[in-house]
N, C-alpha and C. Protein backbone atom coordinates (compact mmCIF):
# COMPACT_ATOMS: atom_id res chain seq x y z
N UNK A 1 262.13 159.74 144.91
CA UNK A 1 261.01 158.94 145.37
C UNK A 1 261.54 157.66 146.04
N UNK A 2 260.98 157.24 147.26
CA UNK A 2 261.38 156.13 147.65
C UNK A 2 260.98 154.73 147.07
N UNK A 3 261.46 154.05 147.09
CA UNK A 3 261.47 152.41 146.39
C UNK A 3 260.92 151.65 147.49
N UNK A 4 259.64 150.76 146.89
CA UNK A 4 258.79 149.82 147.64
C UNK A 4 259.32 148.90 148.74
N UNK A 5 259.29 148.53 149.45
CA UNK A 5 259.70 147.59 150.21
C UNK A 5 259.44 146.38 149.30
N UNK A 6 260.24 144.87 149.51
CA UNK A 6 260.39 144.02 148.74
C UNK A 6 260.88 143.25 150.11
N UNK A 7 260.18 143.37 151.79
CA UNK A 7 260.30 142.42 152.76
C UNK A 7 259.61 140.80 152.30
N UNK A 8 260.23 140.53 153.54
CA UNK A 8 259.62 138.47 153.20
C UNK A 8 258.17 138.53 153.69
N UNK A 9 257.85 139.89 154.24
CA UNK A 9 256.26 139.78 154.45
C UNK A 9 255.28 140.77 154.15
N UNK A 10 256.23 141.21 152.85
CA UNK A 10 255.20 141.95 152.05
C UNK A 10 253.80 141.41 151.58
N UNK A 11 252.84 142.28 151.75
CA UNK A 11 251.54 141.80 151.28
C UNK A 11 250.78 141.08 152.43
N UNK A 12 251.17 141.11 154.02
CA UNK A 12 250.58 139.96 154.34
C UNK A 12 249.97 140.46 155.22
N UNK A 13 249.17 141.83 155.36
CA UNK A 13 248.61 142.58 156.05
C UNK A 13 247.26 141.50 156.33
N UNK A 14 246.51 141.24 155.74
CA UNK A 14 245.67 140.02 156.29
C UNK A 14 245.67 138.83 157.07
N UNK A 15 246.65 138.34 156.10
CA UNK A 15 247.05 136.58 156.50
C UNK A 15 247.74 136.92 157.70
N UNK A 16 248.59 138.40 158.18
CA UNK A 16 249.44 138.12 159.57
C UNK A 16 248.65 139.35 160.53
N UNK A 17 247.60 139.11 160.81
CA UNK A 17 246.40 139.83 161.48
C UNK A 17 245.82 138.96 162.43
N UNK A 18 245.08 139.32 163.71
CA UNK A 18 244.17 138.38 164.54
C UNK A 18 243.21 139.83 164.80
N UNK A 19 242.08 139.37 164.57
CA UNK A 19 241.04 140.05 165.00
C UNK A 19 241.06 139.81 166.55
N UNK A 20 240.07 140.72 167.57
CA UNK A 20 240.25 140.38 168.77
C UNK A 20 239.40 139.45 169.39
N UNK A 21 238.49 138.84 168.59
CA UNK A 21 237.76 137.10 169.14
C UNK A 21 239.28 136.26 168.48
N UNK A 22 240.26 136.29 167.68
CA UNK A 22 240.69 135.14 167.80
C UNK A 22 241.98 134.65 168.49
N UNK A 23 241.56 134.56 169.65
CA UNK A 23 242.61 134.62 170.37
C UNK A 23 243.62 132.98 170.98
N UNK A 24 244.55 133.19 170.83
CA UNK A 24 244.90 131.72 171.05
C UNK A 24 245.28 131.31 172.16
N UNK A 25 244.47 129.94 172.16
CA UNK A 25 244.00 129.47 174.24
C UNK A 25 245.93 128.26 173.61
N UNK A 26 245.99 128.04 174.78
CA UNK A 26 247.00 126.60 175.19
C UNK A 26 246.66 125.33 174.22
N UNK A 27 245.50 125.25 174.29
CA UNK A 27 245.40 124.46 173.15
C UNK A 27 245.58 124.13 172.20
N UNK A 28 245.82 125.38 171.41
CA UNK A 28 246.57 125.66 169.93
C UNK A 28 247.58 124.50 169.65
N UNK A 29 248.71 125.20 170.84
CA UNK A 29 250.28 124.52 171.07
C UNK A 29 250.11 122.92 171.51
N UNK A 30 248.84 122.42 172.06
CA UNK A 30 248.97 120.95 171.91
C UNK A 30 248.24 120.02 171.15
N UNK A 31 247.51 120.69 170.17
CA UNK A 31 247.30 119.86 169.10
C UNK A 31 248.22 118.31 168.73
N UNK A 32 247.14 117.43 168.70
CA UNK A 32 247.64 115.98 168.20
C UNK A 32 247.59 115.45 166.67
N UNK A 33 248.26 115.17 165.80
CA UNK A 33 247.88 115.01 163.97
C UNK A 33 248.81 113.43 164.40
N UNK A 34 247.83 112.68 163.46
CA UNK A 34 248.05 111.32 163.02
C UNK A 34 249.27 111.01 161.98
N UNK A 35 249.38 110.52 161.58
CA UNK A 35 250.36 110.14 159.93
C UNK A 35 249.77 109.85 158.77
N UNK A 36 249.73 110.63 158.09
CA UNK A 36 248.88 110.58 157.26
C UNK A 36 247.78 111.17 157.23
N UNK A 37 247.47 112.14 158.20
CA UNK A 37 246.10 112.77 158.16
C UNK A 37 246.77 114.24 156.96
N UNK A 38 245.61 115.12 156.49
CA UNK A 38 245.26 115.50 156.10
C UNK A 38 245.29 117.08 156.44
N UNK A 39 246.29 117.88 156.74
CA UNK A 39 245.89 119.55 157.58
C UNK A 39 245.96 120.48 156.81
N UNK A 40 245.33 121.52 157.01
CA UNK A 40 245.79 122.67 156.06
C UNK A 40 246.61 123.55 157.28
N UNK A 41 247.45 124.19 156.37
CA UNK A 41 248.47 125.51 156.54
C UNK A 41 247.92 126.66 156.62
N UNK A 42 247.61 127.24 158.08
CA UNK A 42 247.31 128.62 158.50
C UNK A 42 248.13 129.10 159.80
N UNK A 43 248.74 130.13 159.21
CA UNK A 43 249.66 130.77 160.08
C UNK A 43 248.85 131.20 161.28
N UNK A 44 249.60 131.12 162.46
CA UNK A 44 248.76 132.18 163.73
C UNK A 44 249.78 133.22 163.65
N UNK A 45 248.79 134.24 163.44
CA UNK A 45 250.05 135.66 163.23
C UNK A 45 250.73 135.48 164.61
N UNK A 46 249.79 135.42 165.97
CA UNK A 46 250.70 136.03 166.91
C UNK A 46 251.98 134.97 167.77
N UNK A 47 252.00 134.18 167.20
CA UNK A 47 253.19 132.99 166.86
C UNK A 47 254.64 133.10 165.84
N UNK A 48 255.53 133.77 165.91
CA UNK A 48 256.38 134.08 165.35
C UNK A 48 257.36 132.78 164.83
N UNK A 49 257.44 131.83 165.87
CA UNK A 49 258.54 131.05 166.06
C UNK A 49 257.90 129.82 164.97
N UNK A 50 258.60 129.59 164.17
CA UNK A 50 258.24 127.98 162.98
C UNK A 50 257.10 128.93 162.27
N UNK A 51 257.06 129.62 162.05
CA UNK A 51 256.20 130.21 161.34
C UNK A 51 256.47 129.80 159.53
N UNK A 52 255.54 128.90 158.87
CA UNK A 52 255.85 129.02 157.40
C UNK A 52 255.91 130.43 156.55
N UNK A 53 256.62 130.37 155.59
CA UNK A 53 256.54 131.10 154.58
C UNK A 53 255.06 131.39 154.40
N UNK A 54 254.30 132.56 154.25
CA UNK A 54 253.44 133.04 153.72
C UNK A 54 253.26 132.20 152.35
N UNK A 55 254.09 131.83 151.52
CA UNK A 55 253.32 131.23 150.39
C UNK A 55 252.66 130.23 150.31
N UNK A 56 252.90 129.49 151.60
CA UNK A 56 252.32 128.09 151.95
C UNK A 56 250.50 128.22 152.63
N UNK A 57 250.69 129.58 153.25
CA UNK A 57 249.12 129.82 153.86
C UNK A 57 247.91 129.23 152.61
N UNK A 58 247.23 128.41 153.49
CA UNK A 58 246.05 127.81 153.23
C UNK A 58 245.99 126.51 151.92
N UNK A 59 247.18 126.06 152.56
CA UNK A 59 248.21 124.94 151.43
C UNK A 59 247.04 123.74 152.10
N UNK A 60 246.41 122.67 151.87
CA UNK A 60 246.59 121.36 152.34
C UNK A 60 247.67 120.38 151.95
N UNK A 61 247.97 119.72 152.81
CA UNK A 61 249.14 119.38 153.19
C UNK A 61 249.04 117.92 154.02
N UNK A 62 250.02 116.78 153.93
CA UNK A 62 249.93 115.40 155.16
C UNK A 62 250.73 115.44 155.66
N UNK A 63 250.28 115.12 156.74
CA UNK A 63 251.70 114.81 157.94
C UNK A 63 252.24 113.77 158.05
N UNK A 64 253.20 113.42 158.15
CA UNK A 64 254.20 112.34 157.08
C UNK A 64 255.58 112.21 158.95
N UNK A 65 254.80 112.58 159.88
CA UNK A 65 255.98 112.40 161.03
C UNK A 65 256.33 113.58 161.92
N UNK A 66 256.85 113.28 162.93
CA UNK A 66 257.27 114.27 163.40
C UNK A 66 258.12 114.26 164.08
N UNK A 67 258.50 115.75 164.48
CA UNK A 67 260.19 115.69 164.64
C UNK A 67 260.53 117.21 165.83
N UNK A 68 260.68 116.49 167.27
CA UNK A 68 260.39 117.25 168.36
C UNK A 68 259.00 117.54 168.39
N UNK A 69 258.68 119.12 168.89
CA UNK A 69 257.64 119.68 169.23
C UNK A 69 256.76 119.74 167.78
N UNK A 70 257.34 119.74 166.70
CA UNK A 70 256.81 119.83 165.31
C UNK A 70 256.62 118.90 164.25
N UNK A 71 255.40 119.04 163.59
CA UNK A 71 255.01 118.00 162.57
C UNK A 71 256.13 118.42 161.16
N UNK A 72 256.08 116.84 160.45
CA UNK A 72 256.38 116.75 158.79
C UNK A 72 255.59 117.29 157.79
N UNK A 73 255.24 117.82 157.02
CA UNK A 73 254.39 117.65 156.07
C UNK A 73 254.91 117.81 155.11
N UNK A 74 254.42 117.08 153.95
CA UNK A 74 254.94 116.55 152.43
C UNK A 74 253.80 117.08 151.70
N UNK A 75 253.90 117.98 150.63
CA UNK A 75 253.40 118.22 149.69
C UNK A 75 253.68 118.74 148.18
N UNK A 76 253.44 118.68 147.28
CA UNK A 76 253.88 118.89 145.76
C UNK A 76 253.63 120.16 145.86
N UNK A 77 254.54 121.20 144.94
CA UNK A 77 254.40 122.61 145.04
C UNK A 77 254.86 122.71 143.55
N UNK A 78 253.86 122.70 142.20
CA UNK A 78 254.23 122.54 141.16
C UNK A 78 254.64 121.14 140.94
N UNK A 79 255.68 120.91 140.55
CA UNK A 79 256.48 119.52 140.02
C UNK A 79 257.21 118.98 141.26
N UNK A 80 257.50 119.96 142.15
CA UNK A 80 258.52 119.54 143.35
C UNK A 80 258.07 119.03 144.44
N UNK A 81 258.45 118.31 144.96
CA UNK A 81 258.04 117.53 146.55
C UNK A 81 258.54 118.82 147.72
N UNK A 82 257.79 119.09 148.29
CA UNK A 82 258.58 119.89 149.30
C UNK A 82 258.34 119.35 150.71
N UNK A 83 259.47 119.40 151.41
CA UNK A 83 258.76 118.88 153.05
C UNK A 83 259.02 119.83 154.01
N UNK A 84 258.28 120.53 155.12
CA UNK A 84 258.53 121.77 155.92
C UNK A 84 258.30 121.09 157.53
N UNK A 85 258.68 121.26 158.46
CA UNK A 85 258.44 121.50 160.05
C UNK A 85 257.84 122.53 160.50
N UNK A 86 256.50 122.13 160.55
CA UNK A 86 256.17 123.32 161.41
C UNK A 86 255.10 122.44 162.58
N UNK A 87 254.95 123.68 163.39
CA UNK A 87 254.64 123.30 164.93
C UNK A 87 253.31 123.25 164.28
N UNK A 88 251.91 122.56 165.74
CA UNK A 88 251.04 122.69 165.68
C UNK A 88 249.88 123.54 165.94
N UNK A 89 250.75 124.70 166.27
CA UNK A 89 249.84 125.79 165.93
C UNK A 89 249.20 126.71 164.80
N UNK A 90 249.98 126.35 163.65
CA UNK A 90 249.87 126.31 162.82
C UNK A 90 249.55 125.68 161.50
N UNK A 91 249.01 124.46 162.16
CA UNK A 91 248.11 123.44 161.49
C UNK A 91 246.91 123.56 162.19
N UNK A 92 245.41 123.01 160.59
CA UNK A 92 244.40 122.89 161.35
C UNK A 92 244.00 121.95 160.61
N UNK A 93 242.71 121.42 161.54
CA UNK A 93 242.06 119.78 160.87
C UNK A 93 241.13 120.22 160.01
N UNK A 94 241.41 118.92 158.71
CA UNK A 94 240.57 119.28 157.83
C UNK A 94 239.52 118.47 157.90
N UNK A 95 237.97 118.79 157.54
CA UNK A 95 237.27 118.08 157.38
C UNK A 95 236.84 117.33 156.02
């Protein structure tokens, strides 16, 4: 019998999906975030490049700086501080 796959994107048949209304305009890629604002973590599946870890999807999260084309964000993950780069296509504003 063959043995399960145990890839880095197991399980993510949802979270790495676009239905065909959601399609991503130019705009995505120039998103503007403040310091200190407030974003949550949603992957655009069809964006490969800075893509977070799946465990982070639908994290809120602050942006704490940025660094080139990509934001800081600082957030506690359990007891630990963690800080990641990711671009702004993959951030969205929270209300």
């Amino acid at each position: 019998m063959a043995q399960k796959s145990q890839g880095s994107q197991q399980g993510a048949r949802n979270k790495l999906s676009n239905t065909a209304k959601d399609k991503t305009t130019v705009n995505e890629y120039l998103k503007e975030f403040e310091e200190g604002e407030k974003v949550l973590i949603k992957i655009e599946p069809s964006e490969s490049e800075g893509r977070p870890h799946q465990r982070f999807h639908g994290k809120t999260v602050e942006v704490t700086g940025k660094q080139g084309d990509s934001y800081e964000v600082k957030f506690k993950d359990g007891n630990i501080e963690k800080t990641l780069y990711i671009p702004p296509i993959h951030l969205k504003r929270t209300e």
